[in-house]
Protein backbone atom coordinates (compact mmCIF):
# COMPACT_ATOMS: atom_id res chain seq x y z
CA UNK A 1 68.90 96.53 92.69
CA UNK A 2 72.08 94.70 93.08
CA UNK A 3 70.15 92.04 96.09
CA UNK A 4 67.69 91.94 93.35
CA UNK A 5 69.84 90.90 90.46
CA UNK A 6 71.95 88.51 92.71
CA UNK A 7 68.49 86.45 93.41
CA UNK A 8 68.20 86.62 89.79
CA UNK A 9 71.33 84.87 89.31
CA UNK A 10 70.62 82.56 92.19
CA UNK A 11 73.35 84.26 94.25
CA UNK A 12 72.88 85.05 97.96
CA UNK A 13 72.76 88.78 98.99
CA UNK A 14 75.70 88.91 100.37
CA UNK A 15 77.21 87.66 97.87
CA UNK A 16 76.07 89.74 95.53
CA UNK A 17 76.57 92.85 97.73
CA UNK A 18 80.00 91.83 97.69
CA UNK A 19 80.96 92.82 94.19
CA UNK A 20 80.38 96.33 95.15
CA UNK A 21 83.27 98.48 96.06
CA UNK A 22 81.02 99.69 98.93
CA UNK A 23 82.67 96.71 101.06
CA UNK A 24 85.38 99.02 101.97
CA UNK A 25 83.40 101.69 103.56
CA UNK A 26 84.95 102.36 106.78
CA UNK A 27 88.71 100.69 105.58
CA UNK A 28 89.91 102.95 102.62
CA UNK A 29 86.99 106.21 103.12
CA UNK A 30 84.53 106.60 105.53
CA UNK A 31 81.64 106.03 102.66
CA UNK A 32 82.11 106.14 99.03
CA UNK A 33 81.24 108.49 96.62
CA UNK A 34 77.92 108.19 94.24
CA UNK A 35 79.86 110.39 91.87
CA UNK A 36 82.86 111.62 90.74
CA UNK A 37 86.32 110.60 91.67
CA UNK A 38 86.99 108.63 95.15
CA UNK A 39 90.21 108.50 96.53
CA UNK A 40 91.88 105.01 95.66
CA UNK A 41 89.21 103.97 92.98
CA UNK A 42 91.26 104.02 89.67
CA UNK A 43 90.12 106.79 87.44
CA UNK A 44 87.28 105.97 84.89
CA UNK A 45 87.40 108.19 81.55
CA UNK A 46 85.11 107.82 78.86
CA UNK A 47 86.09 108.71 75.39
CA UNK A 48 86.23 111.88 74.09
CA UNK A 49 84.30 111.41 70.68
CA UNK A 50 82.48 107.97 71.88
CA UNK A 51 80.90 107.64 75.76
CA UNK A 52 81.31 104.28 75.53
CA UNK A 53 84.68 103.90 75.11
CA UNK A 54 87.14 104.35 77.29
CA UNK A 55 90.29 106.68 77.26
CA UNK A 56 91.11 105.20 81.26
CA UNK A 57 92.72 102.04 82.40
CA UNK A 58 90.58 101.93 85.58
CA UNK A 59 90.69 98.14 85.59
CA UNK A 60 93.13 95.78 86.20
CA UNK A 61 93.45 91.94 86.27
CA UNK A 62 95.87 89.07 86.62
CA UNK A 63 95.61 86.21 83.76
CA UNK A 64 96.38 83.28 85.57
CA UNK A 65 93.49 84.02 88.67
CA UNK A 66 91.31 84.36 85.82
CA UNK A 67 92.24 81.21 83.70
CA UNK A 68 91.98 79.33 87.44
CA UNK A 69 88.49 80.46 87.60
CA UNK A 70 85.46 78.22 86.75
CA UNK A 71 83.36 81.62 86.05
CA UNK A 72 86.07 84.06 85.43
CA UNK A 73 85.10 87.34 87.45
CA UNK A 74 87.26 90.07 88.10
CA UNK A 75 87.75 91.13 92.30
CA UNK A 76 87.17 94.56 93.83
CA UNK A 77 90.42 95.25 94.94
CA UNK A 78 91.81 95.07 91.38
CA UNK A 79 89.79 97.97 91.33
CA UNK A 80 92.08 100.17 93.47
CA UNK A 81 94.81 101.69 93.03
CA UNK A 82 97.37 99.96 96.09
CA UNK A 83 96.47 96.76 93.98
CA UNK A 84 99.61 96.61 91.44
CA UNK A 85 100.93 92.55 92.41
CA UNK A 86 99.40 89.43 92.58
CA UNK A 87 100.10 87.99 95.67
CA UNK A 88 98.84 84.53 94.84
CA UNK A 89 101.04 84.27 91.54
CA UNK A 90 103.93 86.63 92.11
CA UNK A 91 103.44 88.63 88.73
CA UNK A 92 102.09 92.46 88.33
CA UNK A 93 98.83 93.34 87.14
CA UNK A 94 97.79 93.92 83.38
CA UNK A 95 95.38 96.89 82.82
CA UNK A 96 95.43 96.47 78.85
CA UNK A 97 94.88 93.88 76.02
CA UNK A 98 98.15 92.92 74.93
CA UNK A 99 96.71 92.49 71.66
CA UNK A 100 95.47 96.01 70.66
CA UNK A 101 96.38 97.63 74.17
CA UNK A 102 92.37 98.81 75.13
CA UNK A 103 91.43 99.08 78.13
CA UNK A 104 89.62 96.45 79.68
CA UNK A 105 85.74 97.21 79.93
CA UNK A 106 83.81 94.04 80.45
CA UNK A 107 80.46 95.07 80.41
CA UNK A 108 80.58 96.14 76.84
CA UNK A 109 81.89 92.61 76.16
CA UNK A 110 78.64 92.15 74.32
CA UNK A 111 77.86 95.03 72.72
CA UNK A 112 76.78 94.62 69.09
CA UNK A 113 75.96 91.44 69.46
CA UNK A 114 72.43 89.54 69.07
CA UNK A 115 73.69 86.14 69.95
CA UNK A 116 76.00 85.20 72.98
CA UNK A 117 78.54 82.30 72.53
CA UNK A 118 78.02 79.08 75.09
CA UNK A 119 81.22 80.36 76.50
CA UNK A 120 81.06 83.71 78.95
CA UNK A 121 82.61 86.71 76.88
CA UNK A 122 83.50 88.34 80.10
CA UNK A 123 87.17 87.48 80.04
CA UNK A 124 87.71 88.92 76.63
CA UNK A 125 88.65 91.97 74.83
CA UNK A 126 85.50 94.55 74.57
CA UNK A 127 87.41 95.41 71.12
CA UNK A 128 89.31 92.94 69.44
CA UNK A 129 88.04 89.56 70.98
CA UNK A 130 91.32 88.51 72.36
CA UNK A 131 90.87 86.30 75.61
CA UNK A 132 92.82 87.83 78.64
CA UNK A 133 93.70 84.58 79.59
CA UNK A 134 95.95 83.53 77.55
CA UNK A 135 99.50 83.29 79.18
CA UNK A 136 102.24 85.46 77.92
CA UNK A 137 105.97 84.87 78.27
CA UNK A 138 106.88 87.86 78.82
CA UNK A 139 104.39 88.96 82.17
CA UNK A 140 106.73 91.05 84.63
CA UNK A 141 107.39 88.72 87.95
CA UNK A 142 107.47 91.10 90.98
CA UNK A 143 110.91 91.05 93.41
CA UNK A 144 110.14 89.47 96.58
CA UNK A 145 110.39 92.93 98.79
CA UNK A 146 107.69 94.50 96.84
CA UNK A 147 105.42 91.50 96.85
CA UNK A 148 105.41 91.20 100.02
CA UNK A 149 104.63 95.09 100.76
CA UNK A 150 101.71 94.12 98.77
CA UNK A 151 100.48 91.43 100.80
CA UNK A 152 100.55 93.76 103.97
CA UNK A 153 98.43 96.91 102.62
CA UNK A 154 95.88 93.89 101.36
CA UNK A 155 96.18 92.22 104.48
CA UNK A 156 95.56 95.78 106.58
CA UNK A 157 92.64 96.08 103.49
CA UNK A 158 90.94 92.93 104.47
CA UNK A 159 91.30 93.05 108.62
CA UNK A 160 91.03 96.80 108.94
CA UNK A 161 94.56 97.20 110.54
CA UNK A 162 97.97 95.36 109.71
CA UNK A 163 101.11 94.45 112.14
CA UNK A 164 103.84 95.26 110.05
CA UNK A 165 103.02 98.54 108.99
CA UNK A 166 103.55 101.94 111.01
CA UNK A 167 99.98 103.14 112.44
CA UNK A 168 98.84 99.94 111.76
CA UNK A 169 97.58 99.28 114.90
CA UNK A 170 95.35 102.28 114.74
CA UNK A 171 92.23 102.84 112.74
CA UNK A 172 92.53 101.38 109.21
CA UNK A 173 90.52 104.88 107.99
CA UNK A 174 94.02 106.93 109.55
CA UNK A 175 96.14 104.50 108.40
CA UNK A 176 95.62 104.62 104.60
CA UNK A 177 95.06 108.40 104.99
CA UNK A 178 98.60 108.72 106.06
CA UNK A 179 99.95 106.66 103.42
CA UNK A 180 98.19 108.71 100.46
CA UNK A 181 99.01 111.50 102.07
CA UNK A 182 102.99 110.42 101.76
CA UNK A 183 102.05 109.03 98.13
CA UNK A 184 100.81 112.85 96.88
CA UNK A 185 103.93 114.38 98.68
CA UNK A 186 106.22 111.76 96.78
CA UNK A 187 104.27 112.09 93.05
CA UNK A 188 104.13 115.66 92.95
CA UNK A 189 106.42 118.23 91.97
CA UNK A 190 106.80 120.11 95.06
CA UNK A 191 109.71 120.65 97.67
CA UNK A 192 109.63 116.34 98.63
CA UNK A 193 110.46 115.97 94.88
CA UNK A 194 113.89 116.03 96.36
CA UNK A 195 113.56 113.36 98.54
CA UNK A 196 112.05 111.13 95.24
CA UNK A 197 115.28 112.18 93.47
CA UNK A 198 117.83 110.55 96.15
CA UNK A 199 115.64 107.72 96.42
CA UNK A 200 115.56 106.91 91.95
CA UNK A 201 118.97 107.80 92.53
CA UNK A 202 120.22 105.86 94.91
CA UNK A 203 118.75 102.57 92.33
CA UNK A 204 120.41 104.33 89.14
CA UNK A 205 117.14 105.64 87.52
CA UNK A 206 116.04 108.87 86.16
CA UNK A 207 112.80 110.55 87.61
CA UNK A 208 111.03 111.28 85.07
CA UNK A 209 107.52 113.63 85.56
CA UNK A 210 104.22 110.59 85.94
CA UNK A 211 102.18 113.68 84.93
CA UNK A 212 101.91 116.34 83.01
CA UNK A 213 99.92 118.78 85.35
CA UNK A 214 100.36 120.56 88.26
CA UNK A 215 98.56 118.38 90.41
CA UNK A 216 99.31 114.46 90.93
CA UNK A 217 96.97 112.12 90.92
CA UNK A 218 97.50 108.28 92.17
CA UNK A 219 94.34 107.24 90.74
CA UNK A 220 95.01 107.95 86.44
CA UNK A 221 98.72 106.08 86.77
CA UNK A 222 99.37 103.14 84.83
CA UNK A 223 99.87 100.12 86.64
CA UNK A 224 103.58 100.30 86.05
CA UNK A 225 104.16 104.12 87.62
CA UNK A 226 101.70 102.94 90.39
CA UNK A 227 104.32 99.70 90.61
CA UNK A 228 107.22 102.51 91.13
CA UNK A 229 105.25 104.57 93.85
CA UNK A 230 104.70 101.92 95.74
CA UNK A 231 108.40 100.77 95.85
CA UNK A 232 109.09 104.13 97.22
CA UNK A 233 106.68 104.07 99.43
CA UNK A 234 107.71 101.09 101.05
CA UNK A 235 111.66 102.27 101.41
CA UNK A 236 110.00 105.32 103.12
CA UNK A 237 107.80 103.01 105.51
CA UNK A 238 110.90 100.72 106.32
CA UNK A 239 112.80 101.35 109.50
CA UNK A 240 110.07 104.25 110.16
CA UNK A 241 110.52 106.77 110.90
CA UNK A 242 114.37 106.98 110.98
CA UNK A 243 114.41 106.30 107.60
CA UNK A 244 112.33 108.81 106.27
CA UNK A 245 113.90 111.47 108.57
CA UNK A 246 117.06 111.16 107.25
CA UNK A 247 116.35 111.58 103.50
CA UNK A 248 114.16 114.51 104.75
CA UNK A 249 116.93 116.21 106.38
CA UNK A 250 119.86 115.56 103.03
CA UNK A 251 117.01 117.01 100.70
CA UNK A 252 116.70 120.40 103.16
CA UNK A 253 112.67 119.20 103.57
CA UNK A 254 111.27 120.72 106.81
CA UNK A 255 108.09 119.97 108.59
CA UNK A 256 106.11 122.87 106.72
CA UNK A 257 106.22 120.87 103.42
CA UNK A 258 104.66 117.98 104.78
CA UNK A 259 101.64 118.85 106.75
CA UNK A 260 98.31 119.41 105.78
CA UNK A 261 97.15 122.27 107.89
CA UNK A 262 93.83 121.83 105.78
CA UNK A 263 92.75 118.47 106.78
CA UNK A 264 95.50 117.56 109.01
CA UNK A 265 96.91 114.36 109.35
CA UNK A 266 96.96 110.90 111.53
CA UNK A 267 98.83 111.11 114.37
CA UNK A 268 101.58 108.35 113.56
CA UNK A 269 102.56 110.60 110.45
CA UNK A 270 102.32 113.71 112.38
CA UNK A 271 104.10 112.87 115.27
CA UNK A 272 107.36 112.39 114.09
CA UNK A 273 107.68 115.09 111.49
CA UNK A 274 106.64 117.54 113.71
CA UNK A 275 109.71 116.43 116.46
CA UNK A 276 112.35 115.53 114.22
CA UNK A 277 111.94 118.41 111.26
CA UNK A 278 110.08 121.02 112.69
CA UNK A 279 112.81 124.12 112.53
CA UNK A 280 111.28 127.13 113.71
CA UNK A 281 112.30 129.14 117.06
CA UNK A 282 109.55 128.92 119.11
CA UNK A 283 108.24 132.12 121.19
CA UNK A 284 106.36 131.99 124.44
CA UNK A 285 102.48 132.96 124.31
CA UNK A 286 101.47 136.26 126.05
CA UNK A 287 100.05 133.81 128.29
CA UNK A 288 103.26 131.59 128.89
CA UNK A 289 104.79 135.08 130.06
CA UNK A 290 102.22 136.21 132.24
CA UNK A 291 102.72 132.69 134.29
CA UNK A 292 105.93 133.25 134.15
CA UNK A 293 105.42 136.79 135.79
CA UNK A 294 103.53 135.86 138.28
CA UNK A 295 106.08 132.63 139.05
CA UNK A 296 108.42 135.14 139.82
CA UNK A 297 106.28 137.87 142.16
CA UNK A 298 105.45 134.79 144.58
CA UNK A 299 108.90 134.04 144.94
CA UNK A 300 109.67 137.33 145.69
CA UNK A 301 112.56 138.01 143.21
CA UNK A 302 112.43 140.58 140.62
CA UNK A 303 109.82 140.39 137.52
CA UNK A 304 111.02 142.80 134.88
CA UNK A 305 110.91 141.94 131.35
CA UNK A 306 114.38 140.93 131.69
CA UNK A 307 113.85 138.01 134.50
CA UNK A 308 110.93 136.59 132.31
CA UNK A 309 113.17 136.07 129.36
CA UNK A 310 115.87 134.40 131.55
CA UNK A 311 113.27 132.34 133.46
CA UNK A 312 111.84 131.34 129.51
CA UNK A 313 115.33 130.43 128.60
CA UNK A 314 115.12 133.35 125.77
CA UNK A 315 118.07 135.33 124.59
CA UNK A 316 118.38 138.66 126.83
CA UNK A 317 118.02 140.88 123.99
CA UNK A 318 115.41 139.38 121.49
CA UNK A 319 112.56 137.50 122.03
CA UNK A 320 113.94 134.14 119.95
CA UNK A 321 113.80 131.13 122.01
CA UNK A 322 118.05 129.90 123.27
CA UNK A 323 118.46 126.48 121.26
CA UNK A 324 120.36 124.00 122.47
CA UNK A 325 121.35 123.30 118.82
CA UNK A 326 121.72 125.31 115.66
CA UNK A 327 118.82 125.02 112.96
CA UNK A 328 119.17 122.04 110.34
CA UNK A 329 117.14 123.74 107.82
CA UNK A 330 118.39 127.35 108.24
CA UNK A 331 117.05 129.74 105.51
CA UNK A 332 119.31 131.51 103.45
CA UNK A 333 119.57 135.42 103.96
């Protein structure tokens, strides 16, 4: 259908193809969804009393790429929910009319209307009629750190893999996993709501809940809280993992709170959080002892319980395994 209307419009099929959000299959999911919510797609929420409005900002756009445009036309990745900055003009995204703050819903540009004005509607205001390209004074310019955090996740977005960010190197599919994965742990209200705290209050600034439920959700943000998680995401990614390690261990936040024993998780996230704040004793397996047994019959010495434990490296008298050092992250009696 889409090939079909491209030819229509005297557009090649791959152009036309483009404009799908299906061009990320195998970068941000492995396919996307037909229905229902998609991880990174900004949520889209009809109205509750009319379908055809729209209670969601699930688009963005920046004014001056659109006034630059001969055909104005809004890109896929303002579509997503990484997209908060535009790295060609420095300023953050708008997601609202700034004249009666709707959403923006271009294809409903023309509803109601028998006769179509010379000029395309699609850069206006589905509600009032105000043109989104009209430049305001007061548009939010974006620091230069953030901006250019921006320009890597679009950059590992566009080539499937990026060289400044950790895991990087690897498949883009694990990459972006890990980094939603560290996004939920840092939105929600759970035990790494104590790392979020040091971090807002480290800058002076009060955390403040982005939602009202139990469960977070990147995708229904404004672009503004989306602005914020990204900022802490990228003083988490910087100088990984050290970092990220450290903040962990002055919040008390052990390994246990950050894995996903459900789906699990790439192997750059995993890899240090299971060595630097995993802090349980670990036990020999039935079978680690039985090697150990029969270690000790072909040398000939003794192999009572009590020479297994010592050849383990186990206290005599318990079965806990002899630290070197004390727990971090010991639990309270």
């Amino acid at each position: 259908m889409v090939a079909a209307v491209g030819d229509g419009c005297g557009v090649s099929e791959a152009s036309a193809l483009a404009t799908k959000l299906s061009v990320f299959d195998g970068i941000l999911w492995e396919r996307l969804l037909e229905k229902g919510p998609c991880d990174w797609v900004l949520m889209h929420i009809r109205g509750v009393q009319n379908p055809r409005q729209r209670a969601g900002h699930s688009l963005q756009f920046c004014r001056r790429c659109l006034a630059e445009d001969a055909e104005p036309y809004f890109r896929c990745t303002w579509r997503l929910a990484l997209s908060a900055m535009c790295p060609f003009h420095g300023h953050y995204l708008a997601d609202e009319c700034p004249q009666c703050h709707s959403p923006v819903v271009p294809t409903i540009v023309d509803r109601g209307k028998r006769l179509l004005p010379l000029e395309t509607p699609l850069a206006r205001c589905y509600r009032c009629g105000w043109d989104l390209r009209e430049p305001l004074a007061d548009d939010l310019v974006a620091d230069a750190e953030s901006l250019v955090f921006q320009e890597w996740l679009l950059d590992a977005l566009n080539h499937g893999r990026s060289l400044y960010l950790p895991g990087g190197g690897c498949y883009s599919l694990l990459l972006f996993r890990g980094i939603k994965r560290l996004l939920h742990l840092l939105g929600g209200e759970g035990r790494l709501k104590r790392v979020r705290d040091l971090m807002l209050l480290e800058e002076g600034l009060l955390d403040l809940p982005l939602q009202a439920g139990p469960y977070f959700c990147l995708e229904t943000l404004r672009v503004g809280d989306r602005a914020l998680m990204l900022n802490l995401l990228r003083r988490i990614l910087k100088d990984w993992p050290d970092s990220f390690m450290k903040m962990c261990r002055m919040a008390r936040v052990s390994s246990s709170y950050l894995l996903d024993y459900r789906g699990g998780l790439p192997y750059w996230l995993y890899q240090p959080i299971r060595e630097q704040l995993f802090d349980k004793p670990y036990s020999p397996s039935p079978m680690e002892r039985q090697e150990a047994k029969q270690y000790l019959v072909r040398k000939g010495g003794p192999a009572n319980a009590s020479a297994v434990r010592r050849l383990l490296g186990m206290w005599t008298a318990s079965d806990i395994w002899k630290l070197e050092h004390p727990p971090w992250n010991r639990r309270r009696p």
